[in-house]
C-alpha atoms as a PDB file:
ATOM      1  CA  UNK A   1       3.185  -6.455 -10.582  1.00  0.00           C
ATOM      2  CA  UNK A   2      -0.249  -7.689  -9.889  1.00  0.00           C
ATOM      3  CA  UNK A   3      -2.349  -5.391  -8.008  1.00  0.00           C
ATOM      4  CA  UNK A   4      -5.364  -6.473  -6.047  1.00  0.00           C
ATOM      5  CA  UNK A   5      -7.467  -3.994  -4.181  1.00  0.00           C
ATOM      6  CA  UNK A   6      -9.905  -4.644  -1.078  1.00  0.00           C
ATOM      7  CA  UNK A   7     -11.942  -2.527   0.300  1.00  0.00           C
ATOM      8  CA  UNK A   8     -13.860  -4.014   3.303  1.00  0.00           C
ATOM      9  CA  UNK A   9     -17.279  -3.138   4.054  1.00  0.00           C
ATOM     10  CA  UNK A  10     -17.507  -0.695   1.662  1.00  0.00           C
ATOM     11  CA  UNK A  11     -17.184  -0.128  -2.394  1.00  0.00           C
ATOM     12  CA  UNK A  12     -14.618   1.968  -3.470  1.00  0.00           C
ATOM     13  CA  UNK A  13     -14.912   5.098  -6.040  1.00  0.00           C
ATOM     14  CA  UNK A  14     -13.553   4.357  -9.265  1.00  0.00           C
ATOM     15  CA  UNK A  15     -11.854   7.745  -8.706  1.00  0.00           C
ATOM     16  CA  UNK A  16      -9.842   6.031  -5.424  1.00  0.00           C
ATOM     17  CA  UNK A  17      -8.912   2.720  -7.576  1.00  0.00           C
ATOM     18  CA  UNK A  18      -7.471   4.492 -10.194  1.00  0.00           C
ATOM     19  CA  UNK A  19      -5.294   6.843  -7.329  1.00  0.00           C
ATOM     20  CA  UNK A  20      -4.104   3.682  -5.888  1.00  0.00           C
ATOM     21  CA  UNK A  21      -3.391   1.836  -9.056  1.00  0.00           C
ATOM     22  CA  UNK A  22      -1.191   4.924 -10.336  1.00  0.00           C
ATOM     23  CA  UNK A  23       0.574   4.290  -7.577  1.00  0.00           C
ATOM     24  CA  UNK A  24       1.301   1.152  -7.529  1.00  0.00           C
ATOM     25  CA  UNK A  25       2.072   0.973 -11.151  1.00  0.00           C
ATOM     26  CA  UNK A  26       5.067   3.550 -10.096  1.00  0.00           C
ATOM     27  CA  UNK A  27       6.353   1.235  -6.944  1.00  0.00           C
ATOM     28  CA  UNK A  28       7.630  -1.156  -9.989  1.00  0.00           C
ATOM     29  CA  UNK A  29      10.529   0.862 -10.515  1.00  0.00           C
ATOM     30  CA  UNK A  30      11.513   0.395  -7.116  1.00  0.00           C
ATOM     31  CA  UNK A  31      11.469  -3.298  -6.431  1.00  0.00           C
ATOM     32  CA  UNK A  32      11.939  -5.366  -9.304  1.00  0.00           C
ATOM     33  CA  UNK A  33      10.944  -8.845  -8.359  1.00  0.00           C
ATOM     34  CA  UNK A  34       7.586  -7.876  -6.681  1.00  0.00           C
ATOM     35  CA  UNK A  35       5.066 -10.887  -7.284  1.00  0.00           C
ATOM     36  CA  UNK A  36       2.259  -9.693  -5.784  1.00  0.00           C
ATOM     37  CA  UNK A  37       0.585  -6.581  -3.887  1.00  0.00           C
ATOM     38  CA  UNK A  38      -2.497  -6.358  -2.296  1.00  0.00           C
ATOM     39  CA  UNK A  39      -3.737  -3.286  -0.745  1.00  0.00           C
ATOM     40  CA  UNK A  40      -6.818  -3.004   1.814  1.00  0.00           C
ATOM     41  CA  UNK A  41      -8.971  -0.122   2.377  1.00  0.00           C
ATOM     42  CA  UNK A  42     -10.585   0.025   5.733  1.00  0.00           C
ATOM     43  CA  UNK A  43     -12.975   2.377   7.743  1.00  0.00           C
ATOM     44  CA  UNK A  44     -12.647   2.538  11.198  1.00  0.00           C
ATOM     45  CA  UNK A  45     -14.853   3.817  14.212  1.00  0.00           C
ATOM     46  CA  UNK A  46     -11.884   5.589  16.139  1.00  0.00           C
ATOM     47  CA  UNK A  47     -12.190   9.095  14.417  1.00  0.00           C
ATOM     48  CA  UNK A  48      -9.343  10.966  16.207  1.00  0.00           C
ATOM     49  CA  UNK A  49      -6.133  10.686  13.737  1.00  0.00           C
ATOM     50  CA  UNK A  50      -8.521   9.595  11.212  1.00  0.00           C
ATOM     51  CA  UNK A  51     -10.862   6.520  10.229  1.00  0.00           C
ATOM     52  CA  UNK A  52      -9.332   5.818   6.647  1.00  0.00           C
ATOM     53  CA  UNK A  53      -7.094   2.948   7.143  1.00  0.00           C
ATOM     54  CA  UNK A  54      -5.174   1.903   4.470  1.00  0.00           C
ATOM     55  CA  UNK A  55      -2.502  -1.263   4.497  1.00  0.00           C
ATOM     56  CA  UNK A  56      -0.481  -2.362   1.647  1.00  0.00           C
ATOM     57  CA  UNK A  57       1.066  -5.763   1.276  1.00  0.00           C
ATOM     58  CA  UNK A  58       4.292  -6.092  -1.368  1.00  0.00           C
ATOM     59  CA  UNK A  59       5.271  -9.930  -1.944  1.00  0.00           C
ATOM     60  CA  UNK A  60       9.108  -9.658  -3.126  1.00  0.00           C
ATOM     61  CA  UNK A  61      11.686 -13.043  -3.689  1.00  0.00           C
ATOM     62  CA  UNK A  62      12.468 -14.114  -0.082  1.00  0.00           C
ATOM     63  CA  UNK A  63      10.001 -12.407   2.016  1.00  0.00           C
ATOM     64  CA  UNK A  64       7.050  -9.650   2.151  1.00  0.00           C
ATOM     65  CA  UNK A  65       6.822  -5.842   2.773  1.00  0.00           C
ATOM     66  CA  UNK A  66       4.226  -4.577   5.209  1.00  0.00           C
ATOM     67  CA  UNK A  67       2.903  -1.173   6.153  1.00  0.00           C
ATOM     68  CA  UNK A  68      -0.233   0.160   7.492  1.00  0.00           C
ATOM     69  CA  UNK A  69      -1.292   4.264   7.962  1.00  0.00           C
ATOM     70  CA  UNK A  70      -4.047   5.586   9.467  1.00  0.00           C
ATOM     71  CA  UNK A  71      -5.256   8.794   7.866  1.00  0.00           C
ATOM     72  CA  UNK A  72      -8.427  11.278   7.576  1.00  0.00           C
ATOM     73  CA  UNK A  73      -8.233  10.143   3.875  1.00  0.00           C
ATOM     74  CA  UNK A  74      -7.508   7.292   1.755  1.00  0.00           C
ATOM     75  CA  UNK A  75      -5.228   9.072  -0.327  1.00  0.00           C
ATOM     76  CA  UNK A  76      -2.451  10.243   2.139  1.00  0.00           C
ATOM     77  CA  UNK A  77      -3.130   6.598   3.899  1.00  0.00           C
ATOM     78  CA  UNK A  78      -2.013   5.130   0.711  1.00  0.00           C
ATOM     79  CA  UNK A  79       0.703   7.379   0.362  1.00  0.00           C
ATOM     80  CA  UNK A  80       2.251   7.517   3.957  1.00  0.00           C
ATOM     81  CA  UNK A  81       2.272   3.433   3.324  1.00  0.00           C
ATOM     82  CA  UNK A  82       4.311   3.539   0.392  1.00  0.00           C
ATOM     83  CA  UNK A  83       6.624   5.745   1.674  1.00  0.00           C
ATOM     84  CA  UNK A  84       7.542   3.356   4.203  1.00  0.00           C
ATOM     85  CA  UNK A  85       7.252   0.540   1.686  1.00  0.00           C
ATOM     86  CA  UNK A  86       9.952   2.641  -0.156  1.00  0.00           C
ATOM     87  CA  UNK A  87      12.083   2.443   2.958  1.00  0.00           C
ATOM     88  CA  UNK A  88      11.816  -1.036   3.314  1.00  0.00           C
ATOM     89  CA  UNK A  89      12.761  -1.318  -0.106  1.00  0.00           C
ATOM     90  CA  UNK A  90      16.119   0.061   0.557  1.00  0.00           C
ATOM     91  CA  UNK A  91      16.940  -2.137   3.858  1.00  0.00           C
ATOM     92  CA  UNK A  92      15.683  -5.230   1.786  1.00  0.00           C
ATOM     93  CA  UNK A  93      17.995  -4.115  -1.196  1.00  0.00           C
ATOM     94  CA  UNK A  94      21.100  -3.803   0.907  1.00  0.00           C
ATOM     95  CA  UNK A  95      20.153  -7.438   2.158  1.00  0.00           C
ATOM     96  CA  UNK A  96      20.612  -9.176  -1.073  1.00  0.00           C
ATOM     97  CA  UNK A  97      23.530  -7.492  -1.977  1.00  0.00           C
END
């Protein structure tokens, strides 16, 4: 799956790209016919639950999967948004069947 990684007004650690692309690279045994992924890094001013926002876009045969967390770092953003990408997984899997 090809991963693409944004990271809007700001330049993200090598450290944090490398997190993210582990990641991904381990999504691929949960949705086989992923084209495409992008995922976009995002600080935001509203500090209460957290100003990391991460969102992570999954292009699959048929359709896209979508989720977006809001976290006090990028880490658990990214990986409270592929939890629910897993979850999405399974409703989109019972679909095609």
């Amino acid at each position: 799956m090809n991963v693409k990684i944004q990271s809007v007004k700001f330049d993200a650690d090598k450290k944090l790209v490398d997190f993210i692309q582990g990641k991904m690279d381990k999504m691929d045994r949960f949705v086989e016919n992923a084209l495409n992924a992008v995922v976009t890094l995002r600080i935001d001013k509203d500090d209460e639950q957290g100003n990391k926002v991460a969102g992570v876009k999954i292009e699959v045969a048929g359709g896209e999967l979508l989720a977006e967390r809001r976290c006090k770092t990028f880490e658990e953003a990214v990986d409270l948004c592929l939890d629910a990408i897993k979850k999405q997984i399974d409703k989109y899997k019972e679909k095609r069947r």
